[in-house]
PDB file of N, CA and C in Angstrom:
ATOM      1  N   UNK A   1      -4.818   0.026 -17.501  1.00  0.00           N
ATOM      2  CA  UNK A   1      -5.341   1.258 -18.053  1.00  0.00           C
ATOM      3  C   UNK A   1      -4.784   2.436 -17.242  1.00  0.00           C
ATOM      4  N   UNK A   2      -4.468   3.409 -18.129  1.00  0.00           N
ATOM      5  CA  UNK A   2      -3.491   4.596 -17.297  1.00  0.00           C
ATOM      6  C   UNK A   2      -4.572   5.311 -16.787  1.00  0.00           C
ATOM      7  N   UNK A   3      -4.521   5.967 -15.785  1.00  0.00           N
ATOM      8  CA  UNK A   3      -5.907   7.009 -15.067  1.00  0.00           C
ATOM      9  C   UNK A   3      -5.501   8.246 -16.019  1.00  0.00           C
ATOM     10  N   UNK A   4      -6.748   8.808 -16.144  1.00  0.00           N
ATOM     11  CA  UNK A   4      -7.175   9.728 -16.905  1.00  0.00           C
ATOM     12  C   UNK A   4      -7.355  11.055 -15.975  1.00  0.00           C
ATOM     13  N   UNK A   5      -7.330  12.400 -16.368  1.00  0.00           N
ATOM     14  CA  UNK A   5      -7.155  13.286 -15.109  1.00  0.00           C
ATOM     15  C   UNK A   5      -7.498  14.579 -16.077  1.00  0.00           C
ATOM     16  N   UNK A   6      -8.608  15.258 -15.112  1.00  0.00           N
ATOM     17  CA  UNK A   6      -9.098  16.988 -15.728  1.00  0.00           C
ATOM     18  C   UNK A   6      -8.257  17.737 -14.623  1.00  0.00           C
ATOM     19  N   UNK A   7      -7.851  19.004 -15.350  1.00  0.00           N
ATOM     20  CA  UNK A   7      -7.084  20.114 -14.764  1.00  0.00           C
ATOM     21  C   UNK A   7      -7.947  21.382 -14.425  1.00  0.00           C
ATOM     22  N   UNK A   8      -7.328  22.141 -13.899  1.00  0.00           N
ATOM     23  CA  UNK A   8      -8.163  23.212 -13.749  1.00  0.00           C
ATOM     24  C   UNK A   8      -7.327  23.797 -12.887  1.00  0.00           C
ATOM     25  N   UNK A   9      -7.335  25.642 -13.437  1.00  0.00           N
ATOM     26  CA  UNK A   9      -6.846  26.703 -12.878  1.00  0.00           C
ATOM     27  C   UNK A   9      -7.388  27.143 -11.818  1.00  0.00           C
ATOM     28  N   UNK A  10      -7.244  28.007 -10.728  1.00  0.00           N
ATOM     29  CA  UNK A  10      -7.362  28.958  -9.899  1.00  0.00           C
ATOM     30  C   UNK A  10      -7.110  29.868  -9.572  1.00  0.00           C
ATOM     31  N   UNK A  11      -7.350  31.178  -9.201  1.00  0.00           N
ATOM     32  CA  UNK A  11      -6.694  32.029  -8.594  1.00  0.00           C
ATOM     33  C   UNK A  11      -7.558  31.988  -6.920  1.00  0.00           C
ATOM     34  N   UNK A  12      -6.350  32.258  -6.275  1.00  0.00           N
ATOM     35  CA  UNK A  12      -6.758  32.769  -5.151  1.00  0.00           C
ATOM     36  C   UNK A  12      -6.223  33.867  -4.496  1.00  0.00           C
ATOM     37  N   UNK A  13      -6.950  34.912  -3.660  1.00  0.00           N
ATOM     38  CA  UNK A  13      -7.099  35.952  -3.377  1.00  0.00           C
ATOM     39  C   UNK A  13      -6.208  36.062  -2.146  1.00  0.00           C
ATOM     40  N   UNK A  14      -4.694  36.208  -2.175  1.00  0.00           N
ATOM     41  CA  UNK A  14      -3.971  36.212  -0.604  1.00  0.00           C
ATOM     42  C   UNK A  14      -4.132  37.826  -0.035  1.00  0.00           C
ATOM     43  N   UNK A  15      -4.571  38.398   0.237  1.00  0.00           N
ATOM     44  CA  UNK A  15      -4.574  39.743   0.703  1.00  0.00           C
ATOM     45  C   UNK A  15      -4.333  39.650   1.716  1.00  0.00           C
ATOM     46  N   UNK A  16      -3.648  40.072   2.527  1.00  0.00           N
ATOM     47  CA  UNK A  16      -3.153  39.921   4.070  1.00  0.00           C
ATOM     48  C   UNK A  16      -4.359  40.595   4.814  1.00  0.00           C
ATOM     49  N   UNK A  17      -4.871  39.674   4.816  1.00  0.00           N
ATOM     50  CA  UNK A  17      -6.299  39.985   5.698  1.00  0.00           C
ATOM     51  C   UNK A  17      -6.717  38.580   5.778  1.00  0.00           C
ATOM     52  N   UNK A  18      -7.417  38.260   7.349  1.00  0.00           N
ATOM     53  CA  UNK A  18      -8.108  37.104   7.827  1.00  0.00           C
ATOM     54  C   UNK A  18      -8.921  36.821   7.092  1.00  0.00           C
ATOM     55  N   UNK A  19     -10.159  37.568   6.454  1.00  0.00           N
ATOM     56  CA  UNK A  19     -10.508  37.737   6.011  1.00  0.00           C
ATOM     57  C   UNK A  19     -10.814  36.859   4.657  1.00  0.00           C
ATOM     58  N   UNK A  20      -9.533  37.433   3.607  1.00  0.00           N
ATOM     59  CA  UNK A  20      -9.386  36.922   2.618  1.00  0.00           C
ATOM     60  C   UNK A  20      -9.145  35.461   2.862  1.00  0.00           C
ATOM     61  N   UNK A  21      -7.605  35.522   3.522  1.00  0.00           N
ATOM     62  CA  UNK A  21      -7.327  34.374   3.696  1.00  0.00           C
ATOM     63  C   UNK A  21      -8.525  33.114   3.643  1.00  0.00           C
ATOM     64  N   UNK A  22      -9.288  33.474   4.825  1.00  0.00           N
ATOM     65  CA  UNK A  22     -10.405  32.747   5.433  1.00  0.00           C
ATOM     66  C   UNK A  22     -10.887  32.394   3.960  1.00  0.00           C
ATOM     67  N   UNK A  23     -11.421  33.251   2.927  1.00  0.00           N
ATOM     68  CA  UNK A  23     -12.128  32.891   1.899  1.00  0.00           C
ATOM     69  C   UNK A  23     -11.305  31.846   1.181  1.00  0.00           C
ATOM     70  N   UNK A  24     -10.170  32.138   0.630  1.00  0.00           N
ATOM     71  CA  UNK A  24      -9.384  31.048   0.538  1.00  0.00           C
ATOM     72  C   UNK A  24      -9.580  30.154   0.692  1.00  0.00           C
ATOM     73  N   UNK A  25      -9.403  29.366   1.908  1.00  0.00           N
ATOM     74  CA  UNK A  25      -9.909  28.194   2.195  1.00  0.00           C
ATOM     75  C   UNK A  25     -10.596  27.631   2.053  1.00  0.00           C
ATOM     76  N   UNK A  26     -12.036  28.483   2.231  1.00  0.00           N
ATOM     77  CA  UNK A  26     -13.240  27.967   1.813  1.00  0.00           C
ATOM     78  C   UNK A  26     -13.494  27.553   0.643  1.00  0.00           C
ATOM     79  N   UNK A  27     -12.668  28.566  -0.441  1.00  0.00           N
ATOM     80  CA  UNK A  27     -12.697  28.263  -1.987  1.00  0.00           C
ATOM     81  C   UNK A  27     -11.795  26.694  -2.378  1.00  0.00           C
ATOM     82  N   UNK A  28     -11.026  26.479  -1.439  1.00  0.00           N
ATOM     83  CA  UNK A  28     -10.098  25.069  -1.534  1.00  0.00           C
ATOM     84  C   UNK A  28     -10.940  24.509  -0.609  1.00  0.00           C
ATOM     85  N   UNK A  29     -11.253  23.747  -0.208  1.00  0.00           N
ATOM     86  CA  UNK A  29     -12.110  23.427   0.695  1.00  0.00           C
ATOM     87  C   UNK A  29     -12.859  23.053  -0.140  1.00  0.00           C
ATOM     88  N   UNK A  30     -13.788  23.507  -0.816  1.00  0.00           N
ATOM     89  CA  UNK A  30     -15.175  23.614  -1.591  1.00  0.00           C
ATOM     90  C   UNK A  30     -14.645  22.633  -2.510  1.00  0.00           C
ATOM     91  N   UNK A  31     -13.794  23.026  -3.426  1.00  0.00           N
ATOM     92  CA  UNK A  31     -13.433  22.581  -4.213  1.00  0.00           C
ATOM     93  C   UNK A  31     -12.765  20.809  -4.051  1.00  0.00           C
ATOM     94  N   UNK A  32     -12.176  20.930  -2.661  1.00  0.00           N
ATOM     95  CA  UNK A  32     -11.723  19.719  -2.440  1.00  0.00           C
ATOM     96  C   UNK A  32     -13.067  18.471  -2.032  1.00  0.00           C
ATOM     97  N   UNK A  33     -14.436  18.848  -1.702  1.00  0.00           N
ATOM     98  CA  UNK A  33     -15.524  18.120  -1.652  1.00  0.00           C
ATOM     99  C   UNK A  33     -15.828  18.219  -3.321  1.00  0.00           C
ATOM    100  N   UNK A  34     -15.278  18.602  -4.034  1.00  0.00           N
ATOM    101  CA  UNK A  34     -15.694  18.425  -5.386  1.00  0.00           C
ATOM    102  C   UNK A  34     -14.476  17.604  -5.870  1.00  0.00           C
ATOM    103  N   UNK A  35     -13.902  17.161  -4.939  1.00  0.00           N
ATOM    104  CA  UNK A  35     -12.727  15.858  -5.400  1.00  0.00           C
ATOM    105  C   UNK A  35     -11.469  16.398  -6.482  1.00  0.00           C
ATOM    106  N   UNK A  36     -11.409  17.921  -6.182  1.00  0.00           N
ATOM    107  CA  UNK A  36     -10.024  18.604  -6.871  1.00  0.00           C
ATOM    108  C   UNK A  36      -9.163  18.406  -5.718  1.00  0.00           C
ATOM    109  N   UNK A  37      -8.261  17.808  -6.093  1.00  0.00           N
ATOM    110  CA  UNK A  37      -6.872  17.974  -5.493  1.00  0.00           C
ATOM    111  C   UNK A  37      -5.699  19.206  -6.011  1.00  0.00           C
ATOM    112  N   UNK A  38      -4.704  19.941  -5.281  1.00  0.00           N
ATOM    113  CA  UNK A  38      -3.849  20.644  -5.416  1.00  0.00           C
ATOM    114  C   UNK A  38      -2.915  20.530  -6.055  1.00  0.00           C
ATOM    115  N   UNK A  39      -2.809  20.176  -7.118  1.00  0.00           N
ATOM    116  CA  UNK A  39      -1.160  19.821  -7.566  1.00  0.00           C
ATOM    117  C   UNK A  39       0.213  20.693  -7.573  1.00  0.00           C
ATOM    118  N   UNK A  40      -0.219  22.375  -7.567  1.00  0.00           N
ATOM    119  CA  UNK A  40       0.943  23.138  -7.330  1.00  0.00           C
ATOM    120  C   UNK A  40       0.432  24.301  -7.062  1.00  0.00           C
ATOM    121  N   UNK A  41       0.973  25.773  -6.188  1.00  0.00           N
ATOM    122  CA  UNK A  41       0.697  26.563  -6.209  1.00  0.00           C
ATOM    123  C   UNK A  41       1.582  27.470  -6.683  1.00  0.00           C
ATOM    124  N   UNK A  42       1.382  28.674  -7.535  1.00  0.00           N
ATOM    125  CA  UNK A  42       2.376  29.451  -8.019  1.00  0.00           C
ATOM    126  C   UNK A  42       2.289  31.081  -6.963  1.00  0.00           C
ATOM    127  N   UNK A  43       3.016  31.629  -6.247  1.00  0.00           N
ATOM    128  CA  UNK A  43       2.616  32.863  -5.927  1.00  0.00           C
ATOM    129  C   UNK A  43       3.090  33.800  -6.370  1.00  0.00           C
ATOM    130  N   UNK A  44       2.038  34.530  -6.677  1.00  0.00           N
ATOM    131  CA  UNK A  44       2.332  36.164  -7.374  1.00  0.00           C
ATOM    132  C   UNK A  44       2.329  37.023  -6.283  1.00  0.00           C
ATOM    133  N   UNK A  45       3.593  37.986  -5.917  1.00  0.00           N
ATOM    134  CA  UNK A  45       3.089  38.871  -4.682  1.00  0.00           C
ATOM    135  C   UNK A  45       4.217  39.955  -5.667  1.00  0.00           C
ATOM    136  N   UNK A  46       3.259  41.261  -5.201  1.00  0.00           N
ATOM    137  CA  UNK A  46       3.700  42.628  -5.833  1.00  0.00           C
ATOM    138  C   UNK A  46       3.206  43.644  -5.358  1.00  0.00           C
ATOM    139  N   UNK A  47       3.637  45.463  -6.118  1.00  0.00           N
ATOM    140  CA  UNK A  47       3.010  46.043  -5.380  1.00  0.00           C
ATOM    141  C   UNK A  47       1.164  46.067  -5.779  1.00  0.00           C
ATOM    142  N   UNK A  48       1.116  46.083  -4.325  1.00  0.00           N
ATOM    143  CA  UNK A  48      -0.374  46.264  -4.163  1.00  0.00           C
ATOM    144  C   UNK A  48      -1.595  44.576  -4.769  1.00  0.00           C
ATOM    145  N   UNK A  49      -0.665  44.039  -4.888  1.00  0.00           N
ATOM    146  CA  UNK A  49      -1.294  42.922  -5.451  1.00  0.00           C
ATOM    147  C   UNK A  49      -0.623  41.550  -4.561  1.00  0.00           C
ATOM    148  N   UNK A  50      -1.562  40.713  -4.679  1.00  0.00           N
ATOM    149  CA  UNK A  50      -1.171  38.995  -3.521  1.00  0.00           C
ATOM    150  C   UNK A  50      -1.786  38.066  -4.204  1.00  0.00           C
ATOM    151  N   UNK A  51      -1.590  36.816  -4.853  1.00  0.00           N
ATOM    152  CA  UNK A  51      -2.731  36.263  -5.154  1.00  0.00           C
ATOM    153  C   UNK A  51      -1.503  35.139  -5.049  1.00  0.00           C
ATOM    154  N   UNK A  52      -2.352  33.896  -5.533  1.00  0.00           N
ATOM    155  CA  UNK A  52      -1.623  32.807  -6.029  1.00  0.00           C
ATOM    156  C   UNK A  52      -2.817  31.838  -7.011  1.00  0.00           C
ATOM    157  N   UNK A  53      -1.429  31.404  -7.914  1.00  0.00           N
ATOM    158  CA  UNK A  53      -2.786  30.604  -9.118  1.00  0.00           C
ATOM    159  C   UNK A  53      -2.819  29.097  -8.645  1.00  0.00           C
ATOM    160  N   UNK A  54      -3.421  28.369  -8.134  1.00  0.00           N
ATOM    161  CA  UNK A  54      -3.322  26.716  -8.182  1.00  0.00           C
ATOM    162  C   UNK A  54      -3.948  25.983  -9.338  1.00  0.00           C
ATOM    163  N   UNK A  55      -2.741  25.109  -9.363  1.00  0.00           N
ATOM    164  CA  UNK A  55      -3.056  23.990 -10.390  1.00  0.00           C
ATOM    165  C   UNK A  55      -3.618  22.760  -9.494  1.00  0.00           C
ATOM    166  N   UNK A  56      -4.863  22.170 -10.012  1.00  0.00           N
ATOM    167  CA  UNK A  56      -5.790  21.477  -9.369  1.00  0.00           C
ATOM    168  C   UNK A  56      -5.903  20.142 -10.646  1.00  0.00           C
ATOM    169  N   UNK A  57      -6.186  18.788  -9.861  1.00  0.00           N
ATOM    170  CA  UNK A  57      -6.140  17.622 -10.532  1.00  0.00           C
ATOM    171  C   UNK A  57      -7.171  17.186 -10.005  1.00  0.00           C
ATOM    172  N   UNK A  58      -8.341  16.141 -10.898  1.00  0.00           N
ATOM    173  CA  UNK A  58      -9.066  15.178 -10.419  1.00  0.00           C
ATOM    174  C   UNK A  58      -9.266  14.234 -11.250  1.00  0.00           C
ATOM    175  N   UNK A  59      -9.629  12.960 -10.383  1.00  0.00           N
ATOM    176  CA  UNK A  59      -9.929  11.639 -11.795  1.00  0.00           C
ATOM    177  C   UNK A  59     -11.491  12.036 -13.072  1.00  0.00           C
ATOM    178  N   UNK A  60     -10.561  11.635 -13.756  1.00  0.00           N
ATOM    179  CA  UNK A  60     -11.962  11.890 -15.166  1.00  0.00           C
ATOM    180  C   UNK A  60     -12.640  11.294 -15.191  1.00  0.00           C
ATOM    181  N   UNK A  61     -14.012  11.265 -15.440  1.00  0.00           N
ATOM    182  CA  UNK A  61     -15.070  10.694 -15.526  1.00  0.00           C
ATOM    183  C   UNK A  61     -14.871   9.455 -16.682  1.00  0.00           C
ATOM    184  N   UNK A  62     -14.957   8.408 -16.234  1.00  0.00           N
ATOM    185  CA  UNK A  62     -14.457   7.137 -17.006  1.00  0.00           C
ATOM    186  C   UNK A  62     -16.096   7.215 -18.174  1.00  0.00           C
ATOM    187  N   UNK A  63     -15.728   6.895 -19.356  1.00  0.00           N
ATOM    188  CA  UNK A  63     -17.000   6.834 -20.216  1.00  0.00           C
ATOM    189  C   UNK A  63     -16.140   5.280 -21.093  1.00  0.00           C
ATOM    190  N   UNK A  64     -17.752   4.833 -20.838  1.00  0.00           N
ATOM    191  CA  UNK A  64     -17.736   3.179 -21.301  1.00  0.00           C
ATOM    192  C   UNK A  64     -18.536   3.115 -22.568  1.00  0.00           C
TER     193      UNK A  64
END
């Protein structure tokens, strides 16, 4: 049986600040006790703007 897998977007907030950053983590972090894994990050950096979107993977809830 092939594994089955939910996706899910993100943005995260890179602002060159500890700060942010710090939140960051916490928001991956959090998410990674919720059994999302990272599958890619895309970064957007421009004026006045920082972010990056992650693409996040986890196993699907098997229904019998």
């Amino acid at each position: 049986m092939m594994a089955q897998w939910q996706y899910r977007f993100e943005v995260l907030d890179l602002v060159s600040s500890d700060q942010s950053l710090d939140e960051s983590q916490k928001q991956l972090n959090a998410l990674g006790e919720a059994r999302w894994e990272v599958v890619s990050l895309v970064p957007k950096v421009g004026k006045g703007e920082s972010w990056c979107l992650a693409l996040l993977k986890r196993a699907a809830a098997r229904s019998n």
